[in-house]
N, C-alpha and C. Protein backbone atom coordinates (compact mmCIF):
# COMPACT_ATOMS: atom_id res chain seq x y z
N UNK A 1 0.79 -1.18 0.00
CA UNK A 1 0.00 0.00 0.00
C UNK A 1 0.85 1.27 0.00
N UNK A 2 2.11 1.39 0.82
CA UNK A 2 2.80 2.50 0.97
C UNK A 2 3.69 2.85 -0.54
N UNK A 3 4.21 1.27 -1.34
CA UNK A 3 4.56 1.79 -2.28
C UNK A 3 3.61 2.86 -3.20
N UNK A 4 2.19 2.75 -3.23
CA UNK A 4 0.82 3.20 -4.30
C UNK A 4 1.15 4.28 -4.07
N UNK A 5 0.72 4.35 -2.29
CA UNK A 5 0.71 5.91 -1.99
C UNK A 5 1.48 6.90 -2.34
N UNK A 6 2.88 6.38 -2.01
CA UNK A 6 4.01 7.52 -2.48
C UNK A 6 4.05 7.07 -4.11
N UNK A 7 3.87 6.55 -5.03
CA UNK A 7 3.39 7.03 -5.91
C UNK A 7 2.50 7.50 -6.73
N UNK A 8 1.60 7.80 -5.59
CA UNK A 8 0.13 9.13 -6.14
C UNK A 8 0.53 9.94 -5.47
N UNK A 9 1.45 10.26 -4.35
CA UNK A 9 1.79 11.36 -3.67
C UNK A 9 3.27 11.64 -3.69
N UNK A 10 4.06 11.79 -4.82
CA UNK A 10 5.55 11.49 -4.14
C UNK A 10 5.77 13.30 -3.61
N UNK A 11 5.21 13.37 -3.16
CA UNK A 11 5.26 14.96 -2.48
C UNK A 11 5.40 14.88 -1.00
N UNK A 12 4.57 13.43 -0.57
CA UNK A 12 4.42 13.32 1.16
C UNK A 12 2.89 13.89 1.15
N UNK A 13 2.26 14.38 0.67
CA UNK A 13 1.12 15.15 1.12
C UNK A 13 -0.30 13.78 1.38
N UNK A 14 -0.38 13.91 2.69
CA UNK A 14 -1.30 13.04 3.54
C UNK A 14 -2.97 13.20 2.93
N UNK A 15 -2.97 14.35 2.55
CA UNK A 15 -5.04 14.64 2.01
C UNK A 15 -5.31 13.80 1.04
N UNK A 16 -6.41 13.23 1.38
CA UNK A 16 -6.93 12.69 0.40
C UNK A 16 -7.11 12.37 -1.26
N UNK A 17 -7.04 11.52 -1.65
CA UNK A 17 -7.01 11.25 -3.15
C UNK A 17 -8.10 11.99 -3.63
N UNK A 18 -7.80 13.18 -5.16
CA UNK A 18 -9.05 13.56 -5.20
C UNK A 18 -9.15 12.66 -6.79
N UNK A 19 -10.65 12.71 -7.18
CA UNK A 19 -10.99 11.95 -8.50
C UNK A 19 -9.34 12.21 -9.82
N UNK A 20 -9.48 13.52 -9.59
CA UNK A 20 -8.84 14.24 -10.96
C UNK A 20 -7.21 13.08 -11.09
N UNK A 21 -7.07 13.19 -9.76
CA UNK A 21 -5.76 12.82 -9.84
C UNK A 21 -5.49 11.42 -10.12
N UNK A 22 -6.64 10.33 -10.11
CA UNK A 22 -6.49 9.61 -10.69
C UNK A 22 -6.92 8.54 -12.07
N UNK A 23 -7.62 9.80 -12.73
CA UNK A 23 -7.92 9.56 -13.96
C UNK A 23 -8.64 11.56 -14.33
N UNK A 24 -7.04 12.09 -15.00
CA UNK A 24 -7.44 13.14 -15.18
C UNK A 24 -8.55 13.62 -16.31
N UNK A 25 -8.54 13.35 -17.47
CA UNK A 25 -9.12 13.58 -18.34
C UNK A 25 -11.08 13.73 -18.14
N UNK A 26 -11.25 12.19 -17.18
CA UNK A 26 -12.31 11.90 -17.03
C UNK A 26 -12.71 13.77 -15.66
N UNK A 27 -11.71 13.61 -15.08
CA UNK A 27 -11.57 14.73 -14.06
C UNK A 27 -12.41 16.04 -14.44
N UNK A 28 -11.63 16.21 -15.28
CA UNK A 28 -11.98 17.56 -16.19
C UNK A 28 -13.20 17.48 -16.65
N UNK A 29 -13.59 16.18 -17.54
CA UNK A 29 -14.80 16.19 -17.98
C UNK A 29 -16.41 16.31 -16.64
N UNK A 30 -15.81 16.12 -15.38
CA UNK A 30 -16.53 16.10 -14.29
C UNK A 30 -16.57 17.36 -13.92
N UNK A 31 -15.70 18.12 -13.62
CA UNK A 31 -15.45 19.36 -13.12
C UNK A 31 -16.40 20.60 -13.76
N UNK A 32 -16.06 20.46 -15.29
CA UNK A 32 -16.71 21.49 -16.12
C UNK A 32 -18.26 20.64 -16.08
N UNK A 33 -18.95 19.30 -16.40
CA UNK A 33 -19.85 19.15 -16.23
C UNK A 33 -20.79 20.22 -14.94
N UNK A 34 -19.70 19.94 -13.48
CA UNK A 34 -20.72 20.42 -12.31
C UNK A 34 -20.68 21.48 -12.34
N UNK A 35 -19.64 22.29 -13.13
CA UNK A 35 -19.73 24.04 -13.01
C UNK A 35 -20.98 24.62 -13.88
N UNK A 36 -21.19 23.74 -14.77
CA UNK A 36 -22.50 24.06 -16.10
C UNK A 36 -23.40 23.45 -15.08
N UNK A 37 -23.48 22.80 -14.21
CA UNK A 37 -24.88 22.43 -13.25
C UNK A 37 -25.03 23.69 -12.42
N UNK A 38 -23.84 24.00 -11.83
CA UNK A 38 -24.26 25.67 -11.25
C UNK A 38 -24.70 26.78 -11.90
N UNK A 39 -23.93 26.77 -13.08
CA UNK A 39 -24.41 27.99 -13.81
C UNK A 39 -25.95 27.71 -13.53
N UNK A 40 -26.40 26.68 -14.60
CA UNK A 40 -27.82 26.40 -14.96
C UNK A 40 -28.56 26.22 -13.71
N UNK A 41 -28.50 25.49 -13.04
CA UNK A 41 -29.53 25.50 -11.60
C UNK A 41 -28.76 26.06 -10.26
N UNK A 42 -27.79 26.76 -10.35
CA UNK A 42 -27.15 27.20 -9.00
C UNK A 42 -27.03 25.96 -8.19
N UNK A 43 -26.62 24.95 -8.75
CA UNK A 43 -26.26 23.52 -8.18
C UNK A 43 -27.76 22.75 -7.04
N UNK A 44 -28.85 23.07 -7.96
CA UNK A 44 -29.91 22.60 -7.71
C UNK A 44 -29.80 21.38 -7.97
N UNK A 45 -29.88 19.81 -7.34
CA UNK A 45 -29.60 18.49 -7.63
C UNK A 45 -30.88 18.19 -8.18
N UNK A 46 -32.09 18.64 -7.58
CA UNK A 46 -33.09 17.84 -7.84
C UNK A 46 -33.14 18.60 -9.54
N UNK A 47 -33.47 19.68 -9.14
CA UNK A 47 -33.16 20.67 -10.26
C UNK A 47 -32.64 20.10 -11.61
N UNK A 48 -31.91 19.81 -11.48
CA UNK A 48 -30.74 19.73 -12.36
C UNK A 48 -30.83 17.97 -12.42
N UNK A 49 -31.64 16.82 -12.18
CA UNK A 49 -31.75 15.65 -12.26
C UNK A 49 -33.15 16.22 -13.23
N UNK A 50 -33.80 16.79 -13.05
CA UNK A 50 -35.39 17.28 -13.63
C UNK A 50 -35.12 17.45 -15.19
N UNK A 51 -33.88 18.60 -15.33
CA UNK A 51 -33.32 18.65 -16.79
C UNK A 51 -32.89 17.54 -17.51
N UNK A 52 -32.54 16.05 -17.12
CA UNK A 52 -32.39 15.08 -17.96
C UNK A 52 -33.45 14.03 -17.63
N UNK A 53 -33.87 14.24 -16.20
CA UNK A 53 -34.98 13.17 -16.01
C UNK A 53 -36.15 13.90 -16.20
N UNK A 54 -36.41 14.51 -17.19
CA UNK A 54 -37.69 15.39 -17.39
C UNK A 54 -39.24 14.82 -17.29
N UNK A 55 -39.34 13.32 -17.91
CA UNK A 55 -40.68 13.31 -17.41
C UNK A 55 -40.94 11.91 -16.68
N UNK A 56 -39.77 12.12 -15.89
CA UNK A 56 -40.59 11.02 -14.58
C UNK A 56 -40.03 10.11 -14.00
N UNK A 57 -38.92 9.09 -15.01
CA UNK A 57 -38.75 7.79 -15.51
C UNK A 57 -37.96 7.47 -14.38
N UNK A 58 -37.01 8.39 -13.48
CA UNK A 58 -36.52 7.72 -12.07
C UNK A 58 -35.22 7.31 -13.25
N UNK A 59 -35.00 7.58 -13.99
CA UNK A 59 -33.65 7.41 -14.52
C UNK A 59 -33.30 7.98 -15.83
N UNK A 60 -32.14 7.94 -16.21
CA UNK A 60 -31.93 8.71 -17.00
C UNK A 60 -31.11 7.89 -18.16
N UNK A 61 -31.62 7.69 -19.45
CA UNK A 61 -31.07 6.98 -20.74
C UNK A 61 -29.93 7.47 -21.12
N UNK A 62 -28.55 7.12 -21.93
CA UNK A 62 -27.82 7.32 -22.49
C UNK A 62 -28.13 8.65 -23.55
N UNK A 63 -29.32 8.68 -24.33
CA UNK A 63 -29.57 9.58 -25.13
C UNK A 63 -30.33 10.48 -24.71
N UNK A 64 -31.02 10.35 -23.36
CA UNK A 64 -31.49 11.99 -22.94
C UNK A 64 -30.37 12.65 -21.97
N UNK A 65 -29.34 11.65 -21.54
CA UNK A 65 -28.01 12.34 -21.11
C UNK A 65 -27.55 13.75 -21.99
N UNK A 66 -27.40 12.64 -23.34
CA UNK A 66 -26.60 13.87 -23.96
C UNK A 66 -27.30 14.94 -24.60
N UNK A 67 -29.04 15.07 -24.37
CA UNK A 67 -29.98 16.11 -24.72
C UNK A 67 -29.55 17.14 -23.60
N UNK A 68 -29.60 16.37 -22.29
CA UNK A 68 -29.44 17.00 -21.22
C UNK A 68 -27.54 18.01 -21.34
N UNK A 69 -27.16 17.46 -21.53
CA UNK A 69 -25.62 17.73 -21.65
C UNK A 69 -25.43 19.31 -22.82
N UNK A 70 -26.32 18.89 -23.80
CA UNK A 70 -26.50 19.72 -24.94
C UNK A 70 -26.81 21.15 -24.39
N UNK A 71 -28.12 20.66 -23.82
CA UNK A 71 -28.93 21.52 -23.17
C UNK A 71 -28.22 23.10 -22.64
N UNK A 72 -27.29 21.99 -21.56
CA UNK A 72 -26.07 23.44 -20.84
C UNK A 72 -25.26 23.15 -20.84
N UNK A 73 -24.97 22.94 -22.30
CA UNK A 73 -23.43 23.10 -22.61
C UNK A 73 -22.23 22.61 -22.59
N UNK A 74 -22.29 21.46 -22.09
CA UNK A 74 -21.40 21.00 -22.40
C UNK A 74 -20.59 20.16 -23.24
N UNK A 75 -19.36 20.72 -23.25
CA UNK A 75 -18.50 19.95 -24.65
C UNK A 75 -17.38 18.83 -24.24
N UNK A 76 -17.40 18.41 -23.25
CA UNK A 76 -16.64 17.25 -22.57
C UNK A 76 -16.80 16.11 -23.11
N UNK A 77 -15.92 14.91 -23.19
CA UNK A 77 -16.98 13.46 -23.61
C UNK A 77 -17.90 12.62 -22.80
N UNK A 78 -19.30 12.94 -23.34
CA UNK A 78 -20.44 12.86 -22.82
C UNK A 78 -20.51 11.18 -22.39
N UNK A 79 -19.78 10.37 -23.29
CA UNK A 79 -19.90 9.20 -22.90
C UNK A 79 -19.34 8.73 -22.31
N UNK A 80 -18.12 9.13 -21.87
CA UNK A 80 -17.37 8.95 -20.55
C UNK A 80 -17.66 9.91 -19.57
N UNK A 81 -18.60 10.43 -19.22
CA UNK A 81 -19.04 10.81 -17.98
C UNK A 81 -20.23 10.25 -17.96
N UNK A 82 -20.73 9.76 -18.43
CA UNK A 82 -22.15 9.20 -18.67
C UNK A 82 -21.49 7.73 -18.15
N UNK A 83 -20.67 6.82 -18.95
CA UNK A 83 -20.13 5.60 -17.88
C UNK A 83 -19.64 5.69 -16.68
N UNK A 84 -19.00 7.31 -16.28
CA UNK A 84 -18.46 7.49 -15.49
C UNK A 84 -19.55 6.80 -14.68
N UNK A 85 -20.88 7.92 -14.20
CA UNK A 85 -21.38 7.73 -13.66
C UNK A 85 -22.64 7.05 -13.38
N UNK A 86 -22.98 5.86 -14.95
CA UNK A 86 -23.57 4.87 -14.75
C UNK A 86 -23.33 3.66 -14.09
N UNK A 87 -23.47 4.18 -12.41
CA UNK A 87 -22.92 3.05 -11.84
C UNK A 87 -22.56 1.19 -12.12
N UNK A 88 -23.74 0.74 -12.56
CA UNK A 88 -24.35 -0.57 -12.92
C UNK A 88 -23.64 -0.92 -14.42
N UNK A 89 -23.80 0.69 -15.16
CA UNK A 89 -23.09 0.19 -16.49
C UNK A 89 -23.85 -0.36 -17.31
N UNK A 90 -25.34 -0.01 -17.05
CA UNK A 90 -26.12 -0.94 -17.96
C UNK A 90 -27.00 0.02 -18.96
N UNK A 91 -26.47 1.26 -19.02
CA UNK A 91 -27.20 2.62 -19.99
C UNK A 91 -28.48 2.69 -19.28
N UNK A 92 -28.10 3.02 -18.08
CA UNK A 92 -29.45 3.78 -17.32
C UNK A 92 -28.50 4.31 -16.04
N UNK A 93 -29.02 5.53 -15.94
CA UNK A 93 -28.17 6.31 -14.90
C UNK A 93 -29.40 6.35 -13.29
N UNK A 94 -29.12 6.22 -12.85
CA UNK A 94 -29.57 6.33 -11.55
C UNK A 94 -30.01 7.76 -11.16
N UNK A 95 -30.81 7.99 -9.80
CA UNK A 95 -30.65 9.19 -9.49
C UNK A 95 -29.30 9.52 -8.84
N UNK A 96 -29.31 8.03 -7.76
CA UNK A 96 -28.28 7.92 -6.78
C UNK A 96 -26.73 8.41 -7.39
N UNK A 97 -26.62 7.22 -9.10
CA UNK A 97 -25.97 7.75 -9.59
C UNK A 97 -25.25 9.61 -10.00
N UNK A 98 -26.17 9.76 -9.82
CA UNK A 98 -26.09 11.39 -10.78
C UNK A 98 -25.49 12.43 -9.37
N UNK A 99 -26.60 12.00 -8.30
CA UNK A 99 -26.17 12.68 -6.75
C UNK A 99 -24.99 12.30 -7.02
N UNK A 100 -23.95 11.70 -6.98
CA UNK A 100 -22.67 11.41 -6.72
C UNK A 100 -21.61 12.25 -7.41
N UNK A 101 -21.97 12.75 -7.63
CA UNK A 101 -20.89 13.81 -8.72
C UNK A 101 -20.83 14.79 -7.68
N UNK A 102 -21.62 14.97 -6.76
CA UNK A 102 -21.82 15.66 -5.19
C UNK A 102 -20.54 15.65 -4.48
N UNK A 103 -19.90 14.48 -4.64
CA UNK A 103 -19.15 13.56 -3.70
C UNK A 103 -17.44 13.32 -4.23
N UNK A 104 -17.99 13.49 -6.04
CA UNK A 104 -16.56 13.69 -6.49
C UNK A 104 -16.29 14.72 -7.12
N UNK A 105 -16.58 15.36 -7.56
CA UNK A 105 -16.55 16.56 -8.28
C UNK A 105 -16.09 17.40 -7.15
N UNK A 106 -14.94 18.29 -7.50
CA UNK A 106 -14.01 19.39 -6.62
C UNK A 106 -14.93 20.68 -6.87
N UNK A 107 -15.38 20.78 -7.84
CA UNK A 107 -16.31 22.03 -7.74
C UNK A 107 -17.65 22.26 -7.27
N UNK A 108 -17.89 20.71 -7.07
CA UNK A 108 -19.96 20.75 -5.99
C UNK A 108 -18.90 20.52 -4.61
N UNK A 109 -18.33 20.52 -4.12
CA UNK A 109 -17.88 20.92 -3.02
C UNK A 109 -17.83 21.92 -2.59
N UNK A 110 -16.78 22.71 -3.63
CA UNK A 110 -16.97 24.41 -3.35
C UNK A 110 -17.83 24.99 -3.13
N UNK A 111 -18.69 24.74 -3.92
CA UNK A 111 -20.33 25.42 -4.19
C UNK A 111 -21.20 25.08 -3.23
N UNK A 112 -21.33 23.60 -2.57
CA UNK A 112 -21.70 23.36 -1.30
C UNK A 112 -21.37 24.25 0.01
N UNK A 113 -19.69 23.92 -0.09
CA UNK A 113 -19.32 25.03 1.13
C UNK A 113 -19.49 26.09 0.90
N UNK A 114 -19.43 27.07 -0.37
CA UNK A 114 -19.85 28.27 -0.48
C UNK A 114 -21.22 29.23 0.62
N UNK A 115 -22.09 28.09 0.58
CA UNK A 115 -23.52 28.46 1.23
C UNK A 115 -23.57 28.46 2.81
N UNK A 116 -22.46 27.70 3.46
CA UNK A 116 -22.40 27.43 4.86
C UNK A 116 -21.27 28.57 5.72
N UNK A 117 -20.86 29.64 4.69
CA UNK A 117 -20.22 30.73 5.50
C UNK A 117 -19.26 30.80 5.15
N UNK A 118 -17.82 31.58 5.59
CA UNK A 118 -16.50 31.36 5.72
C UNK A 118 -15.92 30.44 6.34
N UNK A 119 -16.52 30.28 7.36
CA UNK A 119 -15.70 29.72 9.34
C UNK A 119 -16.08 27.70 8.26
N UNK A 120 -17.68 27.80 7.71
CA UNK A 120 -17.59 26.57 7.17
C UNK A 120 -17.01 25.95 6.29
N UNK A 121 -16.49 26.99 5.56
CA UNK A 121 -16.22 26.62 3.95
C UNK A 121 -14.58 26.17 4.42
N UNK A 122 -13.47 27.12 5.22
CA UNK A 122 -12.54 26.97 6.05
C UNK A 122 -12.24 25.57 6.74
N UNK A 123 -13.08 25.19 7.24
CA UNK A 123 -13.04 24.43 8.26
C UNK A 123 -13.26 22.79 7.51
N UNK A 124 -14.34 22.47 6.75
CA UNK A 124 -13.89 22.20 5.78
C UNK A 124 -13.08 21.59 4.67
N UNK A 125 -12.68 22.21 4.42
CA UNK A 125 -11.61 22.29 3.08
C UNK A 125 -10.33 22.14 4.18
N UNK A 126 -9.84 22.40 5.30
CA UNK A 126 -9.07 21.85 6.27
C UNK A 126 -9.59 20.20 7.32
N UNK A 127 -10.48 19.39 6.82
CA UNK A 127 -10.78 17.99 6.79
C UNK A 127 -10.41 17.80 5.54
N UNK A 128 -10.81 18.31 4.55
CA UNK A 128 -10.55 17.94 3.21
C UNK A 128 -8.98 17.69 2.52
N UNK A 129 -8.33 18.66 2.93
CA UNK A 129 -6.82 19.08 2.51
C UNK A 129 -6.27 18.17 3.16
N UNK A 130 -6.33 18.51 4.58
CA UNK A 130 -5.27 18.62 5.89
C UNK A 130 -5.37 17.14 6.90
N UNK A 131 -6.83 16.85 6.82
CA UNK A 131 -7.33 15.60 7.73
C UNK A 131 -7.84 16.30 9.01
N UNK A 132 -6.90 16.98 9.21
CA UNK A 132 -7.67 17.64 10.95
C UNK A 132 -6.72 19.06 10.66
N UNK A 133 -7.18 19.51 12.33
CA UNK A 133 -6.72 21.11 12.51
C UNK A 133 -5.17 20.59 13.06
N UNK A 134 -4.37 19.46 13.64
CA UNK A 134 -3.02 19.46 13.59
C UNK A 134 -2.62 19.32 12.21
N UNK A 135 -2.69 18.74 11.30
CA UNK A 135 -2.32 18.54 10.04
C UNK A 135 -2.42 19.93 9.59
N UNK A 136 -3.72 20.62 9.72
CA UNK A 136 -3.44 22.10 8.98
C UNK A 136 -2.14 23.24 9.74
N UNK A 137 -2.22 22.73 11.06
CA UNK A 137 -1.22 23.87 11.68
C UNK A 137 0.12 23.30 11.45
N UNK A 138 0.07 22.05 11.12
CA UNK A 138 1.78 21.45 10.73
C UNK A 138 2.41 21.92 9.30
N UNK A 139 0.85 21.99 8.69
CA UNK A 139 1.43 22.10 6.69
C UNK A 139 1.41 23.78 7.58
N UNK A 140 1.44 24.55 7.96
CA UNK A 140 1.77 26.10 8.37
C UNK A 140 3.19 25.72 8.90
N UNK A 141 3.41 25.10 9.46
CA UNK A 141 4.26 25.32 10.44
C UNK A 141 4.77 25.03 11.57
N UNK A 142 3.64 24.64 12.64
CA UNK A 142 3.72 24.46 13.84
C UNK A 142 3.67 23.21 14.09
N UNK A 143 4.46 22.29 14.55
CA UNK A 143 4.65 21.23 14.77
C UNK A 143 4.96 21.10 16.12
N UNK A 144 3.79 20.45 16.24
CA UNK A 144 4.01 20.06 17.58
C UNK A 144 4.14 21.33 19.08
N UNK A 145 3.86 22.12 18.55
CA UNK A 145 3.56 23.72 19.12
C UNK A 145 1.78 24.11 19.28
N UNK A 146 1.72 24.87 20.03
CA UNK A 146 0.50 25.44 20.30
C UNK A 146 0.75 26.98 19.73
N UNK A 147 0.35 27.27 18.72
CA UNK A 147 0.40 28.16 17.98
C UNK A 147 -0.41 29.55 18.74
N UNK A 148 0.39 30.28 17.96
CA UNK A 148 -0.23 32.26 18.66
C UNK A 148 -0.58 32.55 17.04
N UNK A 149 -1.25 32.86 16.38
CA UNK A 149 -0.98 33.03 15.17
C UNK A 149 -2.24 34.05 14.67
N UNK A 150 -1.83 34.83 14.14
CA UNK A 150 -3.21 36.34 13.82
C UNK A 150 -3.99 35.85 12.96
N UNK A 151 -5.08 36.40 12.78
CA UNK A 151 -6.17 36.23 11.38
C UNK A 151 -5.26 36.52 10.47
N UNK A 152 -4.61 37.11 9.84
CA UNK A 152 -3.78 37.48 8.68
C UNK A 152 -2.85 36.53 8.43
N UNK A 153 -2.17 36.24 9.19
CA UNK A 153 -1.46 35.19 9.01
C UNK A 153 -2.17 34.05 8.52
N UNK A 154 -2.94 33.59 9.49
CA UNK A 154 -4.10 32.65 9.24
C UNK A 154 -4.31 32.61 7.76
N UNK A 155 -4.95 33.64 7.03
CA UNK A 155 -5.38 33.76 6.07
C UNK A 155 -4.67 33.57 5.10
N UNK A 156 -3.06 34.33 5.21
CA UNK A 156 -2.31 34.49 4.26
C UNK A 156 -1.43 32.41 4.42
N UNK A 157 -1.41 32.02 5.22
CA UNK A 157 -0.99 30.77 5.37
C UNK A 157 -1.72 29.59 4.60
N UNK A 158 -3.46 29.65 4.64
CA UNK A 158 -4.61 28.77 4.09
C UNK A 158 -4.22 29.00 2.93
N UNK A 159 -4.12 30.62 2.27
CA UNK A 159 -4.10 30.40 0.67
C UNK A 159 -2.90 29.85 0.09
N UNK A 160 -1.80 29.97 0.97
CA UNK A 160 -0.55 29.72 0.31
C UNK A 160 -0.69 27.89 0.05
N UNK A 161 -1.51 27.42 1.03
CA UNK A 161 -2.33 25.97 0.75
C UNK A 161 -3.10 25.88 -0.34
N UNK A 162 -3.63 26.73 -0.60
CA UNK A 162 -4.65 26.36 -1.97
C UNK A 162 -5.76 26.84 -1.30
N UNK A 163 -6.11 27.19 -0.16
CA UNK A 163 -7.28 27.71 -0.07
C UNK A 163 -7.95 28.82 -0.63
C-alpha cells in the first residue's frame, strides 16, 4: 500500500485522493460538467436531475443524457461521464448515480461550502486538505507547538495551501 501511496503522492502530502488525480481527463470532464450544473440551476440536484430526467422515468437513458448535456453546454466526452457515472453500467443512470458527482466533483464541493459561511467553507476544506486542525497547523508550520498566530497570518498561510 505505501509503495501506491508515495506514488500518487511522491510529495508526502497526507489529504486525500481527489478523483482528478487519478484519472485526469475523465476529471476535467466532471469538473466542467458540475460548473454548467451551477451555472444552470445554482447547483440545484433535484433541479438539475429534472433537466435530464424530465418526465418522470426515475432514470436517466444514455440519449437523454446527452440532450441533457446539450442543453447546458457541455462539450466534454459525454460518454465517458455518462459511464463514469452509470454506476451498474447498464445505460441507465440512476438518481443515486447522478447525486454522486456531489461527492466527487471538486467544484460541488466548493459550491456546497460556499452556502455554509466562511468559518464553514474553512473548516472544511481543512478535513478535506489537511485531515484535521493538527495537520493544517503542521502544513503552516507548527509542529508540535501550540500556535499564537493572527487572522492574517491565518489567512495568508490557508491560501498559500490552496485555499
Amino acid at each position: 500500500g505505501r509503495k501506491i501511496w508515495t506514488a500518487l503522492r511522491p510529495d508526502g502530502f497526507q489529504g486525500p485522493l481527489e478523483f482528478h488525480e487519478l484519472a485526469p481527463e475523465e476529471g476535467r470532464d466532471l469538473e466542467s460538467f458540475a460548473h454548467l450544473l451551477h451555472d444552470y440551476t445554482s447547483y440545484d440536484m433535484e433541479e438539475a436531475w429534472r433537466l435530464f430526467d424530465f418526465n418522470g422515468q426515475n432514470f436517466i437513458s444514455f440519449d437523454r443524457f446527452v440532450s441533457g448535456c446539450k442543453k447546458i453546454g457541455f462539450e466534454g466526452n459525454v460518454e465517458r461521464l455518462f459511464g463514469g457515472l452509470d454506476a451498474l453500467g447498464v445505460g441507465r443512470m440512476q438518481k443515486e448515480d447522478f447525486f454522486y458527482l456531489t461527492k466527487i466533483a471538486r467544484a460541488s464541493r466548493k459550491i456546497r461550502l460556499s452556502h455554509r459561511g466562511h468559518a464553514g467553507e474553512l473548516a472544511s476544506w481543512i478535513r478535506l486538505t489537511c485531515g484535521d486542525t493538527e495537520g493544517f497547523l503542521s502544513a503552516l508550520g507548527f509542529k508540535g507547538k501550540k500556535p499564537e498566530i493572527s487572522v492574517r497570518a491565518l489567512a495568508i498561510g490557508a491560501k498559500n495551501l490552496g485555499f
